[in-house]
N, C-alpha and C. Protein backbone atom coordinates (compact mmCIF):
# COMPACT_ATOMS: atom_id res chain seq x y z
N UNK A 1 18.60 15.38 -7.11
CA UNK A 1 17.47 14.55 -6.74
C UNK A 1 17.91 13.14 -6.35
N UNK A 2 18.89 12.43 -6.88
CA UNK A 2 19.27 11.40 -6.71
C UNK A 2 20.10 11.27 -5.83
N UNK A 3 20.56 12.23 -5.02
CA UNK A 3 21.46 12.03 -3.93
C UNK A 3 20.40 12.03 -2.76
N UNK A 4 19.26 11.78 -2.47
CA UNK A 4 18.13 12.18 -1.42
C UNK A 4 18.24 10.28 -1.48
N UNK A 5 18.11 9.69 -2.67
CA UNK A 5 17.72 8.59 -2.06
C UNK A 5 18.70 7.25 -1.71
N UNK A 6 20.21 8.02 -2.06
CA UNK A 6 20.93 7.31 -1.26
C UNK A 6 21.12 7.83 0.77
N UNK A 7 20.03 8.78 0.64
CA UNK A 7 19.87 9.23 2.40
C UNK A 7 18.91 8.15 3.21
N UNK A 8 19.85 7.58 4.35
CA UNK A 8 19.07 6.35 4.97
C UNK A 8 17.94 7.01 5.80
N UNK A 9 17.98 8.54 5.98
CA UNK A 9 16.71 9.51 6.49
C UNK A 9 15.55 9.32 5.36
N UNK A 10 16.06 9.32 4.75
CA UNK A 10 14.77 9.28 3.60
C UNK A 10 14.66 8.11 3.11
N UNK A 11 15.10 7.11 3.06
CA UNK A 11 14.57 5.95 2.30
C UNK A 11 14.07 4.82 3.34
N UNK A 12 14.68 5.08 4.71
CA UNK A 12 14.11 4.08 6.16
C UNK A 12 12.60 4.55 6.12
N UNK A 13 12.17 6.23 5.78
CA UNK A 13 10.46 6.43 6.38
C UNK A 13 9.58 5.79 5.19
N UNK A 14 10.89 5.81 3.79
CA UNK A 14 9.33 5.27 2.93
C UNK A 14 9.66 4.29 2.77
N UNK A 15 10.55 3.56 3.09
CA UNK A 15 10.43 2.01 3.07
C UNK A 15 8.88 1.51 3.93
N UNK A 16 9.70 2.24 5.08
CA UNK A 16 8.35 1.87 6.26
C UNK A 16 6.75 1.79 5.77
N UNK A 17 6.70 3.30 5.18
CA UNK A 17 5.69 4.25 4.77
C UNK A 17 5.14 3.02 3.81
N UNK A 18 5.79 2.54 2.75
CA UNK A 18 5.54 1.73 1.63
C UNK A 18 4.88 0.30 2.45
N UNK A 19 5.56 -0.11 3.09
CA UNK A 19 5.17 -1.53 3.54
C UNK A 19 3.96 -1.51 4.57
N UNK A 20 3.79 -0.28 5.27
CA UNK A 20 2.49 -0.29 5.86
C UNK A 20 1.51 -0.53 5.00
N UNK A 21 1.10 0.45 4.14
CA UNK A 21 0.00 0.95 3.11
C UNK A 21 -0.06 -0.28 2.13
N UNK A 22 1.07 -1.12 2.17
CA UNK A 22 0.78 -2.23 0.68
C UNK A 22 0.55 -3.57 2.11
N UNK A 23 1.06 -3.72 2.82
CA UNK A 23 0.28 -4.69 4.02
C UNK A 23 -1.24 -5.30 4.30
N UNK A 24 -1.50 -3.50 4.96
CA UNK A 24 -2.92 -3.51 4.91
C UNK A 24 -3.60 -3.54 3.53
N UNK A 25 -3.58 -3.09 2.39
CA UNK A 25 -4.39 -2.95 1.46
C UNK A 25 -4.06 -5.00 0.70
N UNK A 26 -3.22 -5.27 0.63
CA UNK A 26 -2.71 -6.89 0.82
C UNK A 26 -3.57 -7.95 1.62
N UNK A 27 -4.12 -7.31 2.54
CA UNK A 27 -4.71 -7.81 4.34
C UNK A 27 -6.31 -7.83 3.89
N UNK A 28 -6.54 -6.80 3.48
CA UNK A 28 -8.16 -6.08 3.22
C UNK A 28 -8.18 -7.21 2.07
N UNK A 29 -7.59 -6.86 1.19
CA UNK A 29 -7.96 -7.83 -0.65
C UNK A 29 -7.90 -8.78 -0.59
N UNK A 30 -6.62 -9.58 0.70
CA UNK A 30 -6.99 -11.18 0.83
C UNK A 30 -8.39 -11.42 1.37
N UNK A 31 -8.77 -10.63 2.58
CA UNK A 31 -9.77 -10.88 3.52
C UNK A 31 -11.17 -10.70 2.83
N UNK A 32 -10.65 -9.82 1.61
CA UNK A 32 -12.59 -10.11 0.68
C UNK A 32 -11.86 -10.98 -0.28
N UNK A 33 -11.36 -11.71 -0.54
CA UNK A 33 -10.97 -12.41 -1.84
C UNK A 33 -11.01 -12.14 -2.83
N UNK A 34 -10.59 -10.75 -2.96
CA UNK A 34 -10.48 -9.88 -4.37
C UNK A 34 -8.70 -10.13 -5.05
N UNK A 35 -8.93 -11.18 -6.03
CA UNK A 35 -7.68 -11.71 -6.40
C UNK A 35 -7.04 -10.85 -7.06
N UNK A 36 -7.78 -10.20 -7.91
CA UNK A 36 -7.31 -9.69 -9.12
C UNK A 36 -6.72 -8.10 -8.21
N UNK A 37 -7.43 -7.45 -7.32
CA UNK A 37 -6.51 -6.42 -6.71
C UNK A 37 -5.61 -6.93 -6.34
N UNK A 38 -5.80 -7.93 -5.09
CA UNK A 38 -4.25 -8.83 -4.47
C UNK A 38 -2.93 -8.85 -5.16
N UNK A 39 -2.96 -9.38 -6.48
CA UNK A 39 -2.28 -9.48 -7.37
C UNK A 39 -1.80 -8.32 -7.64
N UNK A 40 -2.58 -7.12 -7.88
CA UNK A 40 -1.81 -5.42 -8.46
C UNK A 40 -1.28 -5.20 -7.31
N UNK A 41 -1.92 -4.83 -6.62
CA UNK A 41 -1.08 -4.36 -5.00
C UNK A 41 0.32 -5.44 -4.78
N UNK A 42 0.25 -6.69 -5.23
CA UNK A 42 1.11 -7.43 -4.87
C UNK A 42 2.36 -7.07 -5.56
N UNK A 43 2.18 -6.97 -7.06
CA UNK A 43 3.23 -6.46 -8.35
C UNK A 43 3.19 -5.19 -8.47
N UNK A 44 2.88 -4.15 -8.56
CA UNK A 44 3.19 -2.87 -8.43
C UNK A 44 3.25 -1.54 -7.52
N UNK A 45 4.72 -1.24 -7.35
CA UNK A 45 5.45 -0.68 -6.20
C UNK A 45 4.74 0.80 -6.58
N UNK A 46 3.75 1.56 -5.83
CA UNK A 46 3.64 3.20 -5.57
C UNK A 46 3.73 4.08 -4.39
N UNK A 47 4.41 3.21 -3.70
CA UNK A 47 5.03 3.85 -2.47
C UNK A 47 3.66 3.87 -1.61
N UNK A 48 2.45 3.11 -1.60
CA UNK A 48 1.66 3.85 -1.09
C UNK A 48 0.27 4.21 -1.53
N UNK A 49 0.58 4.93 -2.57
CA UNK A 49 -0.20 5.78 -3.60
C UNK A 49 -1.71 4.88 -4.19
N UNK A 50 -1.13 3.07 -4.43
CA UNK A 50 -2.39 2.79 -5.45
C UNK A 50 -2.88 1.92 -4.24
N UNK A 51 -2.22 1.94 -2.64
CA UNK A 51 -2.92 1.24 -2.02
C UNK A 51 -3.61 1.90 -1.16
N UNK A 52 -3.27 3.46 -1.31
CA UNK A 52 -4.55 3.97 -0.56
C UNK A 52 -5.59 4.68 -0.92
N UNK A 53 -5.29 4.77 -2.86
CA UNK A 53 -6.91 4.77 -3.25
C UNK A 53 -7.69 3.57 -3.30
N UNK A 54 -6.94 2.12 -3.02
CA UNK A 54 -7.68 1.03 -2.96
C UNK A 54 -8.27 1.32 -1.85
N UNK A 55 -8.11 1.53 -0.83
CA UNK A 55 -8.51 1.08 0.79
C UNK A 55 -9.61 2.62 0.94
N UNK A 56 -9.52 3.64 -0.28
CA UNK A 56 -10.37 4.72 0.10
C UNK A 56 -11.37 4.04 -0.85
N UNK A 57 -11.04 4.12 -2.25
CA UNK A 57 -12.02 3.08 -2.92
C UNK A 57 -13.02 2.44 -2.71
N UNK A 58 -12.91 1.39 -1.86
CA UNK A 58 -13.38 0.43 -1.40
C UNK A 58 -13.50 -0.06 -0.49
N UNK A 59 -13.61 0.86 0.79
CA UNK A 59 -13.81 0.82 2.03
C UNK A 59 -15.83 0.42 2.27
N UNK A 60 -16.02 0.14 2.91
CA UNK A 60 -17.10 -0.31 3.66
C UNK A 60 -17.65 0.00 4.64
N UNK A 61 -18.98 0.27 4.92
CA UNK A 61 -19.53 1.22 6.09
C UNK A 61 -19.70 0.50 7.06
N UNK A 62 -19.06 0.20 8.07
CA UNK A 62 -19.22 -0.21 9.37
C UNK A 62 -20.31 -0.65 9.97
N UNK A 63 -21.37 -1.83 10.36
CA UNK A 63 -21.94 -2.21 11.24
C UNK A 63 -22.48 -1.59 12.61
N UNK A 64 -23.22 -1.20 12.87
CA UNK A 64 -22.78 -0.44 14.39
C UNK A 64 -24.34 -1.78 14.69
């Protein structure tokens, strides 16, 4: 298992993968001024995982 993540195939997509998903969910929590998420998303690394039940969470119904 530990030889996968010295593979630059596998650790370049979830680097990527990671910094998209904690960006936007970073982007969204500044933009409502929700500090106290800002802050979790900011300090704890889940690849992903706790920033896209934030952004499913707490998504918002669109304007039309």
């Amino acid at each position: 298992m530990l030889e996968y993540l010295s593979n630059p195939y596998v650790i370049i997509p979830l680097l990527v993968w990671s910094a998209f998903w904690k960006g936007w969910a970073l982007w969204v929590a500044g933009k409502r001024k929700e500090k106290l998420w800002f802050i979790i998303l900011f300090i704890v690394n889940t690849v992903g995982i706790l920033e896209m039940i934030y952004l499913w969470t707490r998504k918002r119904k669109r304007k039309r």
